[in-house]
Protein backbone atom coordinates (compact mmCIF):
# COMPACT_ATOMS: atom_id res chain seq x y z
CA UNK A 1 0.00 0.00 0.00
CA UNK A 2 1.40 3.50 -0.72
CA UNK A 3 1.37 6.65 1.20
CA UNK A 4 0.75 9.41 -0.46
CA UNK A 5 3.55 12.13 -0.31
CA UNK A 6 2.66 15.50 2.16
CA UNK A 7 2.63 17.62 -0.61
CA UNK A 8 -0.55 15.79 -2.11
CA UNK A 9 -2.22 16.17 1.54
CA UNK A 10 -1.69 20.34 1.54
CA UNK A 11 -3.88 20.25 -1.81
CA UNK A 12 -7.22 20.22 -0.43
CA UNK A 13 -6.58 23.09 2.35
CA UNK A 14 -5.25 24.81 -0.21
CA UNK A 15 -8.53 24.27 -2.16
CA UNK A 16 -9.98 26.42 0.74
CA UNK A 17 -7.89 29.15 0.92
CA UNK A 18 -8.96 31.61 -1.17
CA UNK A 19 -12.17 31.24 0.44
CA UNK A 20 -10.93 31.71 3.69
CA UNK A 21 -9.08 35.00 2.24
CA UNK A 22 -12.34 36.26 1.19
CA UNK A 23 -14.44 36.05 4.01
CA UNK A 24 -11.80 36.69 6.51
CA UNK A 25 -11.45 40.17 4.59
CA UNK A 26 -15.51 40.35 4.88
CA UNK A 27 -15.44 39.92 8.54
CA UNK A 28 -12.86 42.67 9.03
CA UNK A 29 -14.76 45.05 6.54
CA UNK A 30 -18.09 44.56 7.77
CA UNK A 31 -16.97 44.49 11.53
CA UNK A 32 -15.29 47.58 11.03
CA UNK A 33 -12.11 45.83 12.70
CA UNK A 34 -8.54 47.54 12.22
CA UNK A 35 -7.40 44.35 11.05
CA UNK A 36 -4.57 43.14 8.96
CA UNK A 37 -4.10 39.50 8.05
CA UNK A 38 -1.41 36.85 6.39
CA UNK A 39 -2.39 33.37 5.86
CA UNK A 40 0.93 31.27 5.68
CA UNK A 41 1.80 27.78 6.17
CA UNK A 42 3.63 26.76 9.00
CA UNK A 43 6.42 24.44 9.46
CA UNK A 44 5.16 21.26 11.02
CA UNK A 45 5.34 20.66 14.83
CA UNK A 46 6.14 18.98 17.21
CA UNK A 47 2.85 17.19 17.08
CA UNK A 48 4.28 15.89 13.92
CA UNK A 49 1.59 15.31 10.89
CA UNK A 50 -1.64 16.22 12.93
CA UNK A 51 0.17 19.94 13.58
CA UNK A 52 -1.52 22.45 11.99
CA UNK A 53 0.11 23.23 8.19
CA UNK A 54 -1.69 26.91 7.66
CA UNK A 55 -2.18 30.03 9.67
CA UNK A 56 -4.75 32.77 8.91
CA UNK A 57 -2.32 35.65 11.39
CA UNK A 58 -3.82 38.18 12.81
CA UNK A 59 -2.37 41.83 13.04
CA UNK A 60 -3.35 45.78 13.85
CA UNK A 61 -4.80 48.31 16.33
CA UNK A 62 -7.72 45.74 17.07
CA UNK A 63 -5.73 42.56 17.75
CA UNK A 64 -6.59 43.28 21.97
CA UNK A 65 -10.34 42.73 20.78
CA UNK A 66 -9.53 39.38 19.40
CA UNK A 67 -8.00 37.97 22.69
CA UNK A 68 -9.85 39.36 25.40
CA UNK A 69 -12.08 37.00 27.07
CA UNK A 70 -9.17 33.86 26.15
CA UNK A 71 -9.42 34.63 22.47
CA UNK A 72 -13.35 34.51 22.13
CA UNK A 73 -13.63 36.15 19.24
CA UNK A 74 -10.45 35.17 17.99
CA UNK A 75 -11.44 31.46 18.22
CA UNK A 76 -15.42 32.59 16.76
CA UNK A 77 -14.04 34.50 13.56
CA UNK A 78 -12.12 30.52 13.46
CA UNK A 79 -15.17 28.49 13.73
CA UNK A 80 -17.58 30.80 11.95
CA UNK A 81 -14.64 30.95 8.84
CA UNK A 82 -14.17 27.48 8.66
CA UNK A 83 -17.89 26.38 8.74
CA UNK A 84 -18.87 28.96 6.61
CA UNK A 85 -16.50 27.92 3.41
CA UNK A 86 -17.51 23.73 4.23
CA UNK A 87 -14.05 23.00 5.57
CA UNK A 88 -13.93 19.28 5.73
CA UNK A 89 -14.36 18.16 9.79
CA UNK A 90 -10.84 16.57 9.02
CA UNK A 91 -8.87 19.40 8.05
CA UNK A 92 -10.05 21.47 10.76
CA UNK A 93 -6.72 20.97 12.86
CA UNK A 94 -4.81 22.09 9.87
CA UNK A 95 -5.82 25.36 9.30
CA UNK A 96 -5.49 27.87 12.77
CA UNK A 97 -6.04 31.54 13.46
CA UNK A 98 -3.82 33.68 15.90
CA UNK A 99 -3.41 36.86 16.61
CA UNK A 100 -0.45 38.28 17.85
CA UNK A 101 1.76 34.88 18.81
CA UNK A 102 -0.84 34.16 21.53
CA UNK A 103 -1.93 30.64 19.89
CA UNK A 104 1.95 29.54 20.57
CA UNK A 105 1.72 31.43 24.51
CA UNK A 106 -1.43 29.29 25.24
CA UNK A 107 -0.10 26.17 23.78
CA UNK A 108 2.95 26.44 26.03
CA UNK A 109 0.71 27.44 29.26
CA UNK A 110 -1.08 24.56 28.84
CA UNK A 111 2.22 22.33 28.50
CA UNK A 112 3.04 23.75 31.44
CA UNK A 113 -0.29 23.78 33.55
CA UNK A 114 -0.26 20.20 31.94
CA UNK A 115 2.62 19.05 33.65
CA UNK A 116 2.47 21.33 36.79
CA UNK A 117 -0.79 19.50 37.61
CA UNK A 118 0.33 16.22 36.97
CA UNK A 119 3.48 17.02 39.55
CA UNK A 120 0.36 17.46 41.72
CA UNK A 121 -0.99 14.07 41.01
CA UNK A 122 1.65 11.91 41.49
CA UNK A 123 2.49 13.43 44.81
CA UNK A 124 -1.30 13.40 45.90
CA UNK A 125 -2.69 10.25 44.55
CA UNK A 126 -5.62 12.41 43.57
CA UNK A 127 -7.26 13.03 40.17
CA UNK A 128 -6.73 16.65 39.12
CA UNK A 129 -9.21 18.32 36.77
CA UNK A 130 -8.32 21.25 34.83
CA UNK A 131 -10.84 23.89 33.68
CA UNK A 132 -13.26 23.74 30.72
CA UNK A 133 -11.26 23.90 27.65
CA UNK A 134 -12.19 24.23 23.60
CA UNK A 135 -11.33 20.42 22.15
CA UNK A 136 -8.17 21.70 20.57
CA UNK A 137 -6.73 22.96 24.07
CA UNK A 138 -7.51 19.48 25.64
CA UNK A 139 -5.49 17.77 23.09
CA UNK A 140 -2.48 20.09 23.65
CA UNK A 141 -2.79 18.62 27.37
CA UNK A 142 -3.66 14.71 26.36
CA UNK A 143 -0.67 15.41 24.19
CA UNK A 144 1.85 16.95 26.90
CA UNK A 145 1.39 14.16 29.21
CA UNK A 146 0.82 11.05 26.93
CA UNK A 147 4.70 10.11 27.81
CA UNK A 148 4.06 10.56 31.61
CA UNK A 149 3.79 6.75 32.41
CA UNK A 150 2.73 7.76 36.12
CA UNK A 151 -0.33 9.67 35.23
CA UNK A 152 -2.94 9.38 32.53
CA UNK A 153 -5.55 11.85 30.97
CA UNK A 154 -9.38 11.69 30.33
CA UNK A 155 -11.73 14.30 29.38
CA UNK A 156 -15.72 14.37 30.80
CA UNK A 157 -18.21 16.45 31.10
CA UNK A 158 -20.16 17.92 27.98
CA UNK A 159 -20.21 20.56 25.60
CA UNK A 160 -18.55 24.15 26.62
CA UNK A 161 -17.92 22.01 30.13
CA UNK A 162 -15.88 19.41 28.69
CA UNK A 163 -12.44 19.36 30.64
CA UNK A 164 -9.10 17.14 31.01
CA UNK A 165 -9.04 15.41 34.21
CA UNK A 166 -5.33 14.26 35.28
CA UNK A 167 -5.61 10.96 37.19
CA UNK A 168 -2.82 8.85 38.60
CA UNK A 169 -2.00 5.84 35.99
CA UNK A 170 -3.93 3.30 37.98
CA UNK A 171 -6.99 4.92 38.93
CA UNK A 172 -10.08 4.18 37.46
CA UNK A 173 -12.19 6.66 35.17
CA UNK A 174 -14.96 9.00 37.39
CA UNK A 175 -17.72 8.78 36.97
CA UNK A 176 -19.52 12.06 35.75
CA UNK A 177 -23.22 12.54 35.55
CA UNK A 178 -25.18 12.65 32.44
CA UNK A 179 -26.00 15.92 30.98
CA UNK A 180 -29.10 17.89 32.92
CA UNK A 181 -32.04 16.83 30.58
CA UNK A 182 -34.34 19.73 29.47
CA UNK A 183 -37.97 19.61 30.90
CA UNK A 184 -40.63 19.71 28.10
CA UNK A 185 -44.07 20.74 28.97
């Protein structure tokens, strides 16, 4: 069976680009933002071939209004982009937004919140859960910690909720509850 070489990979996000360009420059337009923007590929990670190969970067007098809040809008203009031009649910780790170098500053606080907390667990024997986090901020943690033989990693809870918990490498899962179910009437 062959593989097929990296270059033929990149061809369908590149299929998207232009798109993105377009309605990246809408948003900024119609939101009135003081925006500039580069999309660029990046040189792959650490994370190896599931790193992200494109960045849509962020620049200008209104880059503090895409990261307050953790990014918010930063991380909406991202998921309202990529649904908007179809993006394949499978190239959505490819292709990231960032504004300013913070992407890169949160990826290495969570490496190091990551392994700060699981310090914590060996010496406690407790599980440690970490705050609600966006799915591609709980992978940078699953990720930090998959060579920590001593602890392991398991998300729970749902939706907006959903969070790593940090639990020594014997421990069983937790059990969370289900979701609150709505009352119809």
């Amino acid at each position: 069976m062959e593989t097929q070489p990296s270059s033929e990979i990149a061809k369908p996000i590149a299929a998207y680009l232009p798109r993105i360009e377009a309605l990246v420059r809408q948003v900024i337009v119609f939101g009135r933002f003081a925006l500039k923007f580069e999309i660029r590929e990046i040189p792959p990670g650490e994370d190896g071939p599931e790193s992200p190969e494109v960045m849509v970067d962020f620049s200008g007098l209104d880059s503090d209004l895409l990261l307050e809040a953790h990014a918010e809008l930063l991380n909406a203009i991202e998921y309202v982009v990529l649904k908007a031009v179809r993006l394949e649910e499978d190239l959505f780790g490819k292709i990231t937004f960032d504004c300013l170098g913070w992407r890169q500053e949160r990826i290495q606080e969570l490496r190091l919140m990551a392994q700060v907390a699981a310090d914590r667990v060996v010496e406690s024997g407790s599980p440690f859960p970490l705050g609600p986090m966006n799915p591609r901020e709980r992978r940078v943690v699953h990720l930090a910690l998959r060579d920590r033989t001593e602890v392991r990693t398991a998300s729970e809870g749902f939706g907006a909720e959903r969070k790593v918990v940090i639990l020594p490498a014997g421990m069983a899962d937790r059990i969370a509850p289900p979701p609150p179910r709505s009352r119809r009437r």
